[in-house]
PDB file of N, CA and C in Angstrom:
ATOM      1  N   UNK A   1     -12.562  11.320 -32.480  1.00  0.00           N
ATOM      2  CA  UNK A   1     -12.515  12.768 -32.478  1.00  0.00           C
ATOM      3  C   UNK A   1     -12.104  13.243 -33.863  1.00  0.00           C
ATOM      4  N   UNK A   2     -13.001  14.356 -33.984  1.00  0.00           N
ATOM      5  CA  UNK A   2     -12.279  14.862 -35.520  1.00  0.00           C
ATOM      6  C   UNK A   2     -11.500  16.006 -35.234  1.00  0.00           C
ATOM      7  N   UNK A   3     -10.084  15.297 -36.172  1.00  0.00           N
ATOM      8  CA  UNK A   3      -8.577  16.452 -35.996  1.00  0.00           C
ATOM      9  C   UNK A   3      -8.666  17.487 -36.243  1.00  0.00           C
ATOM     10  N   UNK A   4      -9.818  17.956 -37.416  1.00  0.00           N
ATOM     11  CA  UNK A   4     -10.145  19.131 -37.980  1.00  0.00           C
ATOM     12  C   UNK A   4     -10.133  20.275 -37.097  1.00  0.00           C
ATOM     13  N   UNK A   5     -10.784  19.763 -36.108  1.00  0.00           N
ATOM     14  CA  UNK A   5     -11.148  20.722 -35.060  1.00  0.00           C
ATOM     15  C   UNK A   5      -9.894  20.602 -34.215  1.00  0.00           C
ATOM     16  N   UNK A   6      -9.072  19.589 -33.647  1.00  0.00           N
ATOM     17  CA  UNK A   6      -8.506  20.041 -32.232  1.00  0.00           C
ATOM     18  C   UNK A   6      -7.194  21.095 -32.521  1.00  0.00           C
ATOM     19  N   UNK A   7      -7.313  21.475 -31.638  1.00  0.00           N
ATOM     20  CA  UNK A   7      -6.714  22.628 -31.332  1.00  0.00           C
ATOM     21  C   UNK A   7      -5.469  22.841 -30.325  1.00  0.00           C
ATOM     22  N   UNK A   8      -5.427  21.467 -29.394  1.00  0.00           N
ATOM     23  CA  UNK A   8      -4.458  21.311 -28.529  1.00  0.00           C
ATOM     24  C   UNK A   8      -3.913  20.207 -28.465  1.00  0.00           C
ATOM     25  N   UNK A   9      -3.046  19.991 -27.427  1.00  0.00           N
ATOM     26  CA  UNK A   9      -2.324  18.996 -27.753  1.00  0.00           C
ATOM     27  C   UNK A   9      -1.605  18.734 -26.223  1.00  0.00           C
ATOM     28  N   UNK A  10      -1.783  17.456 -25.590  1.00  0.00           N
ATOM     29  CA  UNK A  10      -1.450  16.589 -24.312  1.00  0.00           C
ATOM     30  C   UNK A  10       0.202  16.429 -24.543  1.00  0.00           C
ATOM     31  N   UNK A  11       0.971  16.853 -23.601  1.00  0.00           N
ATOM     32  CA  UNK A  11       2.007  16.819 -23.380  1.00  0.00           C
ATOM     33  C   UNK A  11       2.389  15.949 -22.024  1.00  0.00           C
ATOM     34  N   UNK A  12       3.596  15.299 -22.033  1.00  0.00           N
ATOM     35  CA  UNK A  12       3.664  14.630 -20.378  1.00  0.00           C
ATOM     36  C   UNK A  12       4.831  15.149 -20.580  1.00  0.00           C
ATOM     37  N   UNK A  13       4.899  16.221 -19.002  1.00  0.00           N
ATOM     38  CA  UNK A  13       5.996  16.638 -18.540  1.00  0.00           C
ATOM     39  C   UNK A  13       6.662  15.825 -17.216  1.00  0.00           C
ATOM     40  N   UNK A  14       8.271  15.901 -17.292  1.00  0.00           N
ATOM     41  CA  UNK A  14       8.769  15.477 -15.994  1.00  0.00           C
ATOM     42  C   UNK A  14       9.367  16.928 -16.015  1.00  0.00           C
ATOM     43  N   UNK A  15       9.753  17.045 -14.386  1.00  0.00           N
ATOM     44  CA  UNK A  15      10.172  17.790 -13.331  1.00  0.00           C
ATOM     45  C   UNK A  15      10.470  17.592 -12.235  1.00  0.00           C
ATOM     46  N   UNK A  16      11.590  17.915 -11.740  1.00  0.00           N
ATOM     47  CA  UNK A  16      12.227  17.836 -10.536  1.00  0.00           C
ATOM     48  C   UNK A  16      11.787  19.081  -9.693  1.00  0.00           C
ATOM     49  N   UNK A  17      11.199  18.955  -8.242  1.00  0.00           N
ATOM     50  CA  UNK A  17      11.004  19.720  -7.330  1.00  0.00           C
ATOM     51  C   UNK A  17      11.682  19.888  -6.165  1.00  0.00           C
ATOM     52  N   UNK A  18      12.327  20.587  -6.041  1.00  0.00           N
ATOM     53  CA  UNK A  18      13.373  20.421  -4.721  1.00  0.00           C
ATOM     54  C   UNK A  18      14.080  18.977  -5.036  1.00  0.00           C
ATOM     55  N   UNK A  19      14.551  18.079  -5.592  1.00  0.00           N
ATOM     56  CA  UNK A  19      15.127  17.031  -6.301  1.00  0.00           C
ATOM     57  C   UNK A  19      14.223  15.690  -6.392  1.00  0.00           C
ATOM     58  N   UNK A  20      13.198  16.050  -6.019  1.00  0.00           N
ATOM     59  CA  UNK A  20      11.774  14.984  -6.141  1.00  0.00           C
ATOM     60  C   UNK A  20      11.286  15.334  -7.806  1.00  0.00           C
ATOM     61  N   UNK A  21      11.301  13.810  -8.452  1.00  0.00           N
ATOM     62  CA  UNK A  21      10.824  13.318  -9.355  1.00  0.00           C
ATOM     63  C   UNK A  21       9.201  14.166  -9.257  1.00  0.00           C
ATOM     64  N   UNK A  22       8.804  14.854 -10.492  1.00  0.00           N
ATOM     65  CA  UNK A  22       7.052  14.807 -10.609  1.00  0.00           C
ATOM     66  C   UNK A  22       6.768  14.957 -12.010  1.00  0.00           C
ATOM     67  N   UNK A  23       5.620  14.649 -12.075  1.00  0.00           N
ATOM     68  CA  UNK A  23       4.703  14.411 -13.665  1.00  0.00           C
ATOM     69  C   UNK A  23       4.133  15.440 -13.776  1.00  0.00           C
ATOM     70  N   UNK A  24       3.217  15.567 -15.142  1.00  0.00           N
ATOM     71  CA  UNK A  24       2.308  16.303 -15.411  1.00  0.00           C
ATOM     72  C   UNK A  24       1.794  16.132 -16.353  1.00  0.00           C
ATOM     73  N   UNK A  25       0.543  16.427 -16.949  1.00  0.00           N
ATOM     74  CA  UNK A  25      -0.089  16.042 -17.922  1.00  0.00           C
ATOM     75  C   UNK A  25      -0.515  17.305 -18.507  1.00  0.00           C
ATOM     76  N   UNK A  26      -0.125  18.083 -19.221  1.00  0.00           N
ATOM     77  CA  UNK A  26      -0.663  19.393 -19.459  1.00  0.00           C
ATOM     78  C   UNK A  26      -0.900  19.679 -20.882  1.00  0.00           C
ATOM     79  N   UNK A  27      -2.310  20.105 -21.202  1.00  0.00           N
ATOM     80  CA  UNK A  27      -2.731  20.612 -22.303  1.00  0.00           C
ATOM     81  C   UNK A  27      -2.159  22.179 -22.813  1.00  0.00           C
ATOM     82  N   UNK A  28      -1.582  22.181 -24.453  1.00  0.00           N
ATOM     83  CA  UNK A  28      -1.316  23.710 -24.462  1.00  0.00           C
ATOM     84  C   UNK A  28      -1.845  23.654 -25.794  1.00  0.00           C
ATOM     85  N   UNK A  29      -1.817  24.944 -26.476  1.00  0.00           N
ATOM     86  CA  UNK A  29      -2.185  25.445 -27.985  1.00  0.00           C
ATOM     87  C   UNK A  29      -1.571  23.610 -29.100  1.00  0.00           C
ATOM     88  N   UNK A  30      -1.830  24.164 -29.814  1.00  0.00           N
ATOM     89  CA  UNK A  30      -1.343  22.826 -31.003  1.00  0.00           C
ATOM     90  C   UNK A  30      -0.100  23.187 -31.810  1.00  0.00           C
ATOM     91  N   UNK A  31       0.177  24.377 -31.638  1.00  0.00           N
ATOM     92  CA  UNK A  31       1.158  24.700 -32.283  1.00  0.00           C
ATOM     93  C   UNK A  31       2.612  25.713 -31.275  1.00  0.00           C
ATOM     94  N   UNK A  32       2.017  25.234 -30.331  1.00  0.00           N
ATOM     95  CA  UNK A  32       2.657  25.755 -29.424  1.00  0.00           C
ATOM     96  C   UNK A  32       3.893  25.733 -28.355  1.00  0.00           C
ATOM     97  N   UNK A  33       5.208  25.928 -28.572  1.00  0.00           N
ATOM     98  CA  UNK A  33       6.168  25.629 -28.158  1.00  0.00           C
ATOM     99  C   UNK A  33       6.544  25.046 -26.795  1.00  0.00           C
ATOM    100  N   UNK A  34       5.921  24.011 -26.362  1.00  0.00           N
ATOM    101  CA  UNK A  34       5.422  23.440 -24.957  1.00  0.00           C
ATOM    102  C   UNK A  34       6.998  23.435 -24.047  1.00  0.00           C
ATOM    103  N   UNK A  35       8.342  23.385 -24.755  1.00  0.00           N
ATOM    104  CA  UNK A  35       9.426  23.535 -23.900  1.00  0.00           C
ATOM    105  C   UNK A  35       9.579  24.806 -23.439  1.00  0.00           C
ATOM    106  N   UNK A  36       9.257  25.533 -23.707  1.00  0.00           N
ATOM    107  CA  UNK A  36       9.655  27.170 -23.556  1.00  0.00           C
ATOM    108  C   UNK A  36       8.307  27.484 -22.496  1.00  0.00           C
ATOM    109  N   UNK A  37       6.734  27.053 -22.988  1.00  0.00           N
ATOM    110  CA  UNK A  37       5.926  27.662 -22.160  1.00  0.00           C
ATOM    111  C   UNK A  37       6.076  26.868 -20.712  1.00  0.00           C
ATOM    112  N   UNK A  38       6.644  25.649 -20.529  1.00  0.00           N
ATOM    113  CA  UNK A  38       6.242  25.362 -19.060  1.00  0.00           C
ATOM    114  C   UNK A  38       7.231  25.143 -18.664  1.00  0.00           C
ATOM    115  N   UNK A  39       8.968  25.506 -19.247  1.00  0.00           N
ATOM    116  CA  UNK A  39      10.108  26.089 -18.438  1.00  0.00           C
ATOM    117  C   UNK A  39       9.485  27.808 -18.073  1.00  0.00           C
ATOM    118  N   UNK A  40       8.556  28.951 -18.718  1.00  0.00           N
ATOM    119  CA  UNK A  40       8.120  29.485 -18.008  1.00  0.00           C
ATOM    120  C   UNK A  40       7.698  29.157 -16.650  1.00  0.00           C
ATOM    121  N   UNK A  41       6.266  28.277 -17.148  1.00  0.00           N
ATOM    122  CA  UNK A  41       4.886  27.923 -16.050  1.00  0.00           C
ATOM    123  C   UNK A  41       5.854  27.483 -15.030  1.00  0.00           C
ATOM    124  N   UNK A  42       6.988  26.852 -15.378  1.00  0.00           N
ATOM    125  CA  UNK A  42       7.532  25.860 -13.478  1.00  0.00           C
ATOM    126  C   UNK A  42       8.278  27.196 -13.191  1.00  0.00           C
ATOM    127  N   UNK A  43       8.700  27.952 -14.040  1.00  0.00           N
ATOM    128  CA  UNK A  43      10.179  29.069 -12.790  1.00  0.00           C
ATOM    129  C   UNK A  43       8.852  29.940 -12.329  1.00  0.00           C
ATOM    130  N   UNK A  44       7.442  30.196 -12.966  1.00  0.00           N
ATOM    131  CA  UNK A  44       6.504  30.959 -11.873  1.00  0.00           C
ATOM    132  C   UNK A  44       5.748  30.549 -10.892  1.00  0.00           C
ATOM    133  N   UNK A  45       5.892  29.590 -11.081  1.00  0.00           N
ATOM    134  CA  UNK A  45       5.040  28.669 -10.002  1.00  0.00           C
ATOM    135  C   UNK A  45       5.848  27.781  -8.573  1.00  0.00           C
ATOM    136  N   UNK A  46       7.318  28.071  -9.321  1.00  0.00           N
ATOM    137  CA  UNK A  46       8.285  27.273  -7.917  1.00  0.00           C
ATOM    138  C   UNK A  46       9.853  28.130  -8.199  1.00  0.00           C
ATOM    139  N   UNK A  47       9.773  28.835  -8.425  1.00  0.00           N
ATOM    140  CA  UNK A  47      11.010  29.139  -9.291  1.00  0.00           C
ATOM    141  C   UNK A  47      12.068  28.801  -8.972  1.00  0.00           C
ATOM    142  N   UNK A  48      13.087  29.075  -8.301  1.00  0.00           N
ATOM    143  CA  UNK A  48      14.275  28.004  -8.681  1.00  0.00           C
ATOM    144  C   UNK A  48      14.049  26.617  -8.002  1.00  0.00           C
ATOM    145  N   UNK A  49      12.681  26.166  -7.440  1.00  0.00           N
ATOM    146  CA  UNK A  49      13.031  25.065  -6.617  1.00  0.00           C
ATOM    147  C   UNK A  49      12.407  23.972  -7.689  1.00  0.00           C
ATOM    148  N   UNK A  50      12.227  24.360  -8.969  1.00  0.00           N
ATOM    149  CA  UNK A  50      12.003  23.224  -9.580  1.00  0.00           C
ATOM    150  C   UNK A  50      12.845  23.290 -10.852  1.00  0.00           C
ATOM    151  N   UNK A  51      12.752  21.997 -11.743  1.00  0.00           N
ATOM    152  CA  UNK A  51      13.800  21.929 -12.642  1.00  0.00           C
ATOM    153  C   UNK A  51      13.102  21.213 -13.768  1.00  0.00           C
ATOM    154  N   UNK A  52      12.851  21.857 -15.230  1.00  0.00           N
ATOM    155  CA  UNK A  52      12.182  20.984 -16.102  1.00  0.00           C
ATOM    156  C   UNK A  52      13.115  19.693 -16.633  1.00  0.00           C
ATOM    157  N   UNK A  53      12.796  18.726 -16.484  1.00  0.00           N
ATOM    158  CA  UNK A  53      13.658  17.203 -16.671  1.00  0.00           C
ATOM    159  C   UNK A  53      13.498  16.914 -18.309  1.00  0.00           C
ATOM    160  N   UNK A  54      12.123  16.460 -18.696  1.00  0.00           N
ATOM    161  CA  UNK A  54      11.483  16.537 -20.381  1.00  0.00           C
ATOM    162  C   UNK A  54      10.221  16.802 -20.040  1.00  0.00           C
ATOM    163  N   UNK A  55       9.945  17.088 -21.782  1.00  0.00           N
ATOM    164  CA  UNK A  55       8.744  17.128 -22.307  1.00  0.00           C
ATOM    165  C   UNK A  55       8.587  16.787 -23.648  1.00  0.00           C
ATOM    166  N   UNK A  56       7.370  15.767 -23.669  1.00  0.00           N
ATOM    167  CA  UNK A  56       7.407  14.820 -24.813  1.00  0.00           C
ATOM    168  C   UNK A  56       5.991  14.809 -25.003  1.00  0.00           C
ATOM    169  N   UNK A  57       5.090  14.613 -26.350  1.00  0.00           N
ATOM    170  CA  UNK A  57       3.615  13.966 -26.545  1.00  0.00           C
ATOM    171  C   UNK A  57       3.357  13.350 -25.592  1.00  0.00           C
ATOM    172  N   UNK A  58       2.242  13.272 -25.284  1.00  0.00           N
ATOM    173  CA  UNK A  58       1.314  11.883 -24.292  1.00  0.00           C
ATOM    174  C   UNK A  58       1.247  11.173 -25.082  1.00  0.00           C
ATOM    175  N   UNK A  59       1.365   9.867 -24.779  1.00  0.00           N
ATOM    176  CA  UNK A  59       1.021   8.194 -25.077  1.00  0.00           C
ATOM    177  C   UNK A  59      -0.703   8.827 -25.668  1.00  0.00           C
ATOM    178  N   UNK A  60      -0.770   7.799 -26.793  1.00  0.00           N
ATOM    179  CA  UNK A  60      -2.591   8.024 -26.350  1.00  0.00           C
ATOM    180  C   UNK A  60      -3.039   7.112 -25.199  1.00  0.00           C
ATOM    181  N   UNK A  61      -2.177   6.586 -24.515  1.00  0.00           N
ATOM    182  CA  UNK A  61      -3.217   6.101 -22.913  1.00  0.00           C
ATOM    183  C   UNK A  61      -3.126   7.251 -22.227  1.00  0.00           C
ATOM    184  N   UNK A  62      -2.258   7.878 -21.982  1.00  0.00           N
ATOM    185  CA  UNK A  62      -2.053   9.144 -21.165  1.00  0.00           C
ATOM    186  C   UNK A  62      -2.802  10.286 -21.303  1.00  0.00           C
ATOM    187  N   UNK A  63      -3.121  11.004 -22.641  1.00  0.00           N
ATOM    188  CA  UNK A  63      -4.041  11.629 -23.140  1.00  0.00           C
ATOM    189  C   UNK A  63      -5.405  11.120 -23.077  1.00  0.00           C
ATOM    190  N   UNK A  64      -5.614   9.981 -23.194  1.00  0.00           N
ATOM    191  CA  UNK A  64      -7.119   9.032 -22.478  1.00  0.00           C
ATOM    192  C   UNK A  64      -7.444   9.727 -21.008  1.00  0.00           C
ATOM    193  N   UNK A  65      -6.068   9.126 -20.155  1.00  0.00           N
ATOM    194  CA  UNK A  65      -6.201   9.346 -19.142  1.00  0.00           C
ATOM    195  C   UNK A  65      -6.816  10.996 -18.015  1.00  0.00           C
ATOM    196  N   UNK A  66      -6.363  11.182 -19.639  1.00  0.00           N
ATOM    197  CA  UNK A  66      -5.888  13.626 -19.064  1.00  0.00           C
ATOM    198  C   UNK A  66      -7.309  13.410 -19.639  1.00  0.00           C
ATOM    199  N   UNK A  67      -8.327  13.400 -20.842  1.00  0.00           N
ATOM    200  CA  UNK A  67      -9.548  13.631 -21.031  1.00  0.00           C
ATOM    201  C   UNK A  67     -10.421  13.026 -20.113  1.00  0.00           C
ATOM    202  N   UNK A  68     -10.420  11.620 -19.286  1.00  0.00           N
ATOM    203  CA  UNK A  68     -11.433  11.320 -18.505  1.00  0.00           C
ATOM    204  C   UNK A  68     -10.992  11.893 -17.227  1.00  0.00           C
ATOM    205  N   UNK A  69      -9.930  12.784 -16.970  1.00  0.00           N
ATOM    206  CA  UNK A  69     -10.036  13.720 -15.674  1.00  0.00           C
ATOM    207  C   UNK A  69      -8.864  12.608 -14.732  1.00  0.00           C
ATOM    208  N   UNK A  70      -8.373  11.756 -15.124  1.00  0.00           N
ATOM    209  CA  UNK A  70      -7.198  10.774 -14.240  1.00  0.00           C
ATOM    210  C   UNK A  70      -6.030  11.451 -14.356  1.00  0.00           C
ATOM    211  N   UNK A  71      -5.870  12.505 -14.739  1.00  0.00           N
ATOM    212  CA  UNK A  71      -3.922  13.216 -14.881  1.00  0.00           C
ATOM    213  C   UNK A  71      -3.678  13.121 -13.690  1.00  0.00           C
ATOM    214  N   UNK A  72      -2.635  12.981 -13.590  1.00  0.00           N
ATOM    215  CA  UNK A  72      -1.539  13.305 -12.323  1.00  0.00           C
ATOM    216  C   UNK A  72      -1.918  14.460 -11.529  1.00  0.00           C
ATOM    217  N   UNK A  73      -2.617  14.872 -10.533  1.00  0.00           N
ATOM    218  CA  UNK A  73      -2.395  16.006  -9.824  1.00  0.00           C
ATOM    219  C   UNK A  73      -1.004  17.020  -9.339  1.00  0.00           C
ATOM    220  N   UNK A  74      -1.710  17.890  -8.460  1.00  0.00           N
ATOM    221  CA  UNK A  74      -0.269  18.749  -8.018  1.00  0.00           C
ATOM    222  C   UNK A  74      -0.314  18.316  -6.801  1.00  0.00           C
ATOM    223  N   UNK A  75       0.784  17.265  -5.933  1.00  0.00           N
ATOM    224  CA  UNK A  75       1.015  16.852  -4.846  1.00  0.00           C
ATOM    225  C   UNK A  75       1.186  18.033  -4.023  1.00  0.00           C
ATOM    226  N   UNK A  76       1.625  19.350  -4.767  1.00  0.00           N
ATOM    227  CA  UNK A  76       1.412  20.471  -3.310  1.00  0.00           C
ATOM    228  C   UNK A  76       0.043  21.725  -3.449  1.00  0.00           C
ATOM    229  N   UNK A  77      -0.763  21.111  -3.903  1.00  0.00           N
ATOM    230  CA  UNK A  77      -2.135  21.829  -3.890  1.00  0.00           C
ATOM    231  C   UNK A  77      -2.699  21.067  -3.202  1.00  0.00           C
ATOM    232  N   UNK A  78      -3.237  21.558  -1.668  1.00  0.00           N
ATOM    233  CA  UNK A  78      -4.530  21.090  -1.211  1.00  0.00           C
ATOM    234  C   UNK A  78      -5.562  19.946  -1.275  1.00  0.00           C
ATOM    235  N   UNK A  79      -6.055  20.931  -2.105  1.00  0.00           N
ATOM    236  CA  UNK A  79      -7.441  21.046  -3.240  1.00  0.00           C
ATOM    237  C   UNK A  79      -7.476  20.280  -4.090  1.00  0.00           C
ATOM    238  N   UNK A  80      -6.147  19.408  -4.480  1.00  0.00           N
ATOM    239  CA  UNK A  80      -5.969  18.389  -5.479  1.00  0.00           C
ATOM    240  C   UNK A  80      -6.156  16.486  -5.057  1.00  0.00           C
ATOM    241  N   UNK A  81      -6.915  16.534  -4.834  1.00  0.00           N
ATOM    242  CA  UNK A  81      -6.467  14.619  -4.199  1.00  0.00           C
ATOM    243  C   UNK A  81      -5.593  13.822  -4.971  1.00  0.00           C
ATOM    244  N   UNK A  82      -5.010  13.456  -4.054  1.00  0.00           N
ATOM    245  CA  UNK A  82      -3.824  12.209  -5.306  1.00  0.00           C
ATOM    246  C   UNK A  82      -4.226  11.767  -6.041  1.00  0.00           C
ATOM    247  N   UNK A  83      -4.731  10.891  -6.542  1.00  0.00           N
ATOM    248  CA  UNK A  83      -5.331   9.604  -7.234  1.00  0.00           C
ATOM    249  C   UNK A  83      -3.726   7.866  -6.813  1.00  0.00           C
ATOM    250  N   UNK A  84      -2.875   8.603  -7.171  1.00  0.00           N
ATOM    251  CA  UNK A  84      -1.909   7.503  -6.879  1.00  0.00           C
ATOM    252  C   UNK A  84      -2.362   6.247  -7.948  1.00  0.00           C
ATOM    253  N   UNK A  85      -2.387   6.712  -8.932  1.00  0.00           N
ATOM    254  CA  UNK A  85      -3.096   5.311 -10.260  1.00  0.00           C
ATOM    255  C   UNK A  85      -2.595   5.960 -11.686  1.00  0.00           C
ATOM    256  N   UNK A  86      -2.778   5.293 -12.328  1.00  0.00           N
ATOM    257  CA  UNK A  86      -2.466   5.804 -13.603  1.00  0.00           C
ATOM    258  C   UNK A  86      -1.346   5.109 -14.485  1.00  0.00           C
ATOM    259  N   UNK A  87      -1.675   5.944 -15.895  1.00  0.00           N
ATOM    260  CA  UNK A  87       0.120   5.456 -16.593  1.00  0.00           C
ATOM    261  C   UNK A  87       1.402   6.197 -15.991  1.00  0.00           C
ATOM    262  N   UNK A  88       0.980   7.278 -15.277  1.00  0.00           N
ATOM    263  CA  UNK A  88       2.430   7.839 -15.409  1.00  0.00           C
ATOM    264  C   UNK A  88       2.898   7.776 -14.019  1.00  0.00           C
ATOM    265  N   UNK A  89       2.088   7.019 -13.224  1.00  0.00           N
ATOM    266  CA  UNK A  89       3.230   6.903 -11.820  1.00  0.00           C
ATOM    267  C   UNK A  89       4.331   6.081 -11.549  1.00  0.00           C
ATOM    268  N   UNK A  90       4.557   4.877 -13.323  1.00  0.00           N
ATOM    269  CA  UNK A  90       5.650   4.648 -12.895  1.00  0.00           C
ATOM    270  C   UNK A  90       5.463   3.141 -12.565  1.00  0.00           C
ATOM    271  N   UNK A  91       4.192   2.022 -11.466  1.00  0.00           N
ATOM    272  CA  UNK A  91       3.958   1.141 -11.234  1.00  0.00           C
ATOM    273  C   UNK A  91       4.111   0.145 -11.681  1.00  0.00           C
ATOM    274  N   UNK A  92       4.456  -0.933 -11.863  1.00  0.00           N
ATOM    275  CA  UNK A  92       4.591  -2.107 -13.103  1.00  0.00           C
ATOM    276  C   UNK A  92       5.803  -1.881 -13.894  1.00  0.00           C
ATOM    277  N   UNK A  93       6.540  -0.746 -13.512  1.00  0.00           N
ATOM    278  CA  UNK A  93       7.152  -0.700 -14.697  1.00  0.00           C
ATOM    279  C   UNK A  93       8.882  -1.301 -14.365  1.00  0.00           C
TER     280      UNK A  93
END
């Protein structure tokens, strides 16, 4: 890929939900303050029942993983199927 162009940047978030461990793989701007925007994104989306734990770069396996469509889903969306695979569930480790 040429850097010239990208524009964003793969983050792996942890979070606590109601005191359950969860991941995330989330793309934001490249220059963009990723602790501040998704301590927003979690207090609107669960608000006090979740808790941002960290947020750090993706591995480039992890960012592999977020471009061929393998990220971590949202275990309370529907519409999302698990996958239960990956780098970031943790397995092997």
């Amino acid at each position: 890929m040429v850097t010239l162009y990208r524009r964003t940047r793969v983050w792996a978030v942890e979070y606590r939900y109601e005191g359950r461990t969860r991941h995330w793989l989330k793309a934001l701007p490249q220059d963009a303050d990723a602790d501040a925007l998704l301590r927003a994104q979690l207090q609107d989306l669960y608000g006090r029942h979740a808790e941002l734990v960290s947020v750090r770069p993706a591995t480039a396996e992890e960012e592999a993983a977020f471009n061929r469509g393998e990220a971590p889903v949202n275990p309370f969306c529907p519409a999302s199927p698990a996958t239960g695979s990956g780098p970031w569930t943790g397995k092997g480790r």
